[in-house]
C-alpha atoms as a PDB file:
ATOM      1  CA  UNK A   1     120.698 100.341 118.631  1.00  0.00           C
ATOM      2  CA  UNK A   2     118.845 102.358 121.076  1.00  0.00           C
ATOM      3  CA  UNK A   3     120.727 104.864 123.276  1.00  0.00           C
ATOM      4  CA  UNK A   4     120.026 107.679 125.576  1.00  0.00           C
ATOM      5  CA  UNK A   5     120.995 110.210 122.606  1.00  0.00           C
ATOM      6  CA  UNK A   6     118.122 109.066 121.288  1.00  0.00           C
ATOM      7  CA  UNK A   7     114.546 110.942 121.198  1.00  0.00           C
ATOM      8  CA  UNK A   8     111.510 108.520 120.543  1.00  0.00           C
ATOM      9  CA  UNK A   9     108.498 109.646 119.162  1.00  0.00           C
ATOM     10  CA  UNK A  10     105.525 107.403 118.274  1.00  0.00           C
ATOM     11  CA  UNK A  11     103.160 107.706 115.410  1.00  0.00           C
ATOM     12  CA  UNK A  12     100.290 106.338 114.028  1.00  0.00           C
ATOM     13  CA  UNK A  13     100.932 104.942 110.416  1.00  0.00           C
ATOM     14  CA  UNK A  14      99.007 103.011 108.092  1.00  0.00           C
ATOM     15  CA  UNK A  15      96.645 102.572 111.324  1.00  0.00           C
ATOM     16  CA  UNK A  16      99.548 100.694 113.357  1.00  0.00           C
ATOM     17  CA  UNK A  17     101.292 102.683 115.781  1.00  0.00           C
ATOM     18  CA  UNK A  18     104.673 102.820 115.568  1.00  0.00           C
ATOM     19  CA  UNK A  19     107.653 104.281 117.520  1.00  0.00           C
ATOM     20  CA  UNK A  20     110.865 105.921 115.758  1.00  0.00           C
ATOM     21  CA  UNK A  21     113.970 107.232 117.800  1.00  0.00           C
ATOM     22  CA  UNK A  22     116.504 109.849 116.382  1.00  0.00           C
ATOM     23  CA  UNK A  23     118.955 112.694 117.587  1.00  0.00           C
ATOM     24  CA  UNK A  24     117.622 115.534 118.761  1.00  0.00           C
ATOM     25  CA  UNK A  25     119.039 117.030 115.721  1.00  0.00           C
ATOM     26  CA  UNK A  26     117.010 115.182 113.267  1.00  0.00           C
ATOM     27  CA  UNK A  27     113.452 116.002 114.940  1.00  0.00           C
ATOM     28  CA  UNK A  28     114.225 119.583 115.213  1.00  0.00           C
ATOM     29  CA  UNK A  29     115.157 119.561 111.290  1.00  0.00           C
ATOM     30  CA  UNK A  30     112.276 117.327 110.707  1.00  0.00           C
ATOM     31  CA  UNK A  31     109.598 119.511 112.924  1.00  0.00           C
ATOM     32  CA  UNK A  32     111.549 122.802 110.863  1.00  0.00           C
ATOM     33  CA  UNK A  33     110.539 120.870 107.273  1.00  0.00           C
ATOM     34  CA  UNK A  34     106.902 120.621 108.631  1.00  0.00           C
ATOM     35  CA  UNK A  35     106.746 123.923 110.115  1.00  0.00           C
ATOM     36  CA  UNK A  36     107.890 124.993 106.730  1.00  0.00           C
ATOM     37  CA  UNK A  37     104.878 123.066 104.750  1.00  0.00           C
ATOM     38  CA  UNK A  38     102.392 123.858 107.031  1.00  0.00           C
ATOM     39  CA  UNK A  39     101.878 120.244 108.624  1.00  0.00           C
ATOM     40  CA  UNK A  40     101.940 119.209 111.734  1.00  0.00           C
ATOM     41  CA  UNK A  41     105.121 116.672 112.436  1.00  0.00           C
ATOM     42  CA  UNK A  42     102.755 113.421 112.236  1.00  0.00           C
ATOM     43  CA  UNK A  43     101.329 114.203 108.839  1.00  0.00           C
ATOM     44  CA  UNK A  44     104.975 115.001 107.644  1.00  0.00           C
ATOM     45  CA  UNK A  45     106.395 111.852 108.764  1.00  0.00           C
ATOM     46  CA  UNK A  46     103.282 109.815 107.255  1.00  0.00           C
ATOM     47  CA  UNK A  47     104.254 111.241 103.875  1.00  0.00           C
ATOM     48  CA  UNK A  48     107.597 110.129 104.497  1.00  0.00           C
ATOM     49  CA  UNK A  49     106.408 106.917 104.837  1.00  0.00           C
ATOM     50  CA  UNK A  50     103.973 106.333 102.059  1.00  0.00           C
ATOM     51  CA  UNK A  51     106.908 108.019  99.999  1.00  0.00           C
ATOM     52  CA  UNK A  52     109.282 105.608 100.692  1.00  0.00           C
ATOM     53  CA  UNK A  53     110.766 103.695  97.575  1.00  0.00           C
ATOM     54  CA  UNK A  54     111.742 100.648  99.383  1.00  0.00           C
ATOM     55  CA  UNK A  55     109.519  99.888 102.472  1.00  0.00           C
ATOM     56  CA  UNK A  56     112.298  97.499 103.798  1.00  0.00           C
ATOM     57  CA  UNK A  57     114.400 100.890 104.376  1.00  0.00           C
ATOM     58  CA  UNK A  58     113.385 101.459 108.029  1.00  0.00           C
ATOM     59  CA  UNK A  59     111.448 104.747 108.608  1.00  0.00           C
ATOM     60  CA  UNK A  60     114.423 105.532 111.041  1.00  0.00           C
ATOM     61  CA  UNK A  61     116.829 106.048 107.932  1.00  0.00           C
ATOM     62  CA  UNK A  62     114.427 107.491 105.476  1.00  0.00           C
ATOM     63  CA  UNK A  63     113.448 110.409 107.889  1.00  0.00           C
ATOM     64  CA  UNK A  64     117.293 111.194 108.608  1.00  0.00           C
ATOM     65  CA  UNK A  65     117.844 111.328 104.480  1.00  0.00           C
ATOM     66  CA  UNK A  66     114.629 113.990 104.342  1.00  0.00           C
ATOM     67  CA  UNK A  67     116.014 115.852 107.018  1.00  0.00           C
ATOM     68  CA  UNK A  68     119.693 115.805 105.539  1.00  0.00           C
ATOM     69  CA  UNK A  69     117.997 116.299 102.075  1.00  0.00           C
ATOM     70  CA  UNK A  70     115.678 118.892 103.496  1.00  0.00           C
ATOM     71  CA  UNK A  71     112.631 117.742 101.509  1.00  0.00           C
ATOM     72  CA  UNK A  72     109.493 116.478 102.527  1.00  0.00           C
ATOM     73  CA  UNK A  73     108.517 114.099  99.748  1.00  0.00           C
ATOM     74  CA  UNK A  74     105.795 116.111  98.819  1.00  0.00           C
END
């Protein structure tokens, strides 16, 4: 589901790009947690991914549970 409430942001991952849309809501909290660590959004959201438990979890859903859980995996 992709709607115009969405923002889309792409990323380079693993050395594939990749594209992720969320609310606005979620990138501000997400660009907050990196602000906070001293990261630039790209490198948090990398984390994220390498972090992730189960890679079949889209990258969509784990960065909205970091944001909600306000931690950066790292």
């Amino acid at each position: 589901m992709t709607g115009a409430h969405l923002q889309k942001r792409s990323f380079t991952l693993a050395g594939h790009r990749t594209s992720v849309a969320l609310e606005p809501a979620f990138w501000t909290a997400l660009e907050a947690m990196a602000a906070a660590e001293g990261l630039a959004l790209s490198a948090l959201v990398q984390r994220l991914d390498a972090a992730r438990e189960d890679p079949e979890l889209p990258l969509a859903s784990a960065l909205r549970v970091a944001a909600l859980l306000g931690r950066g995996a790292g």
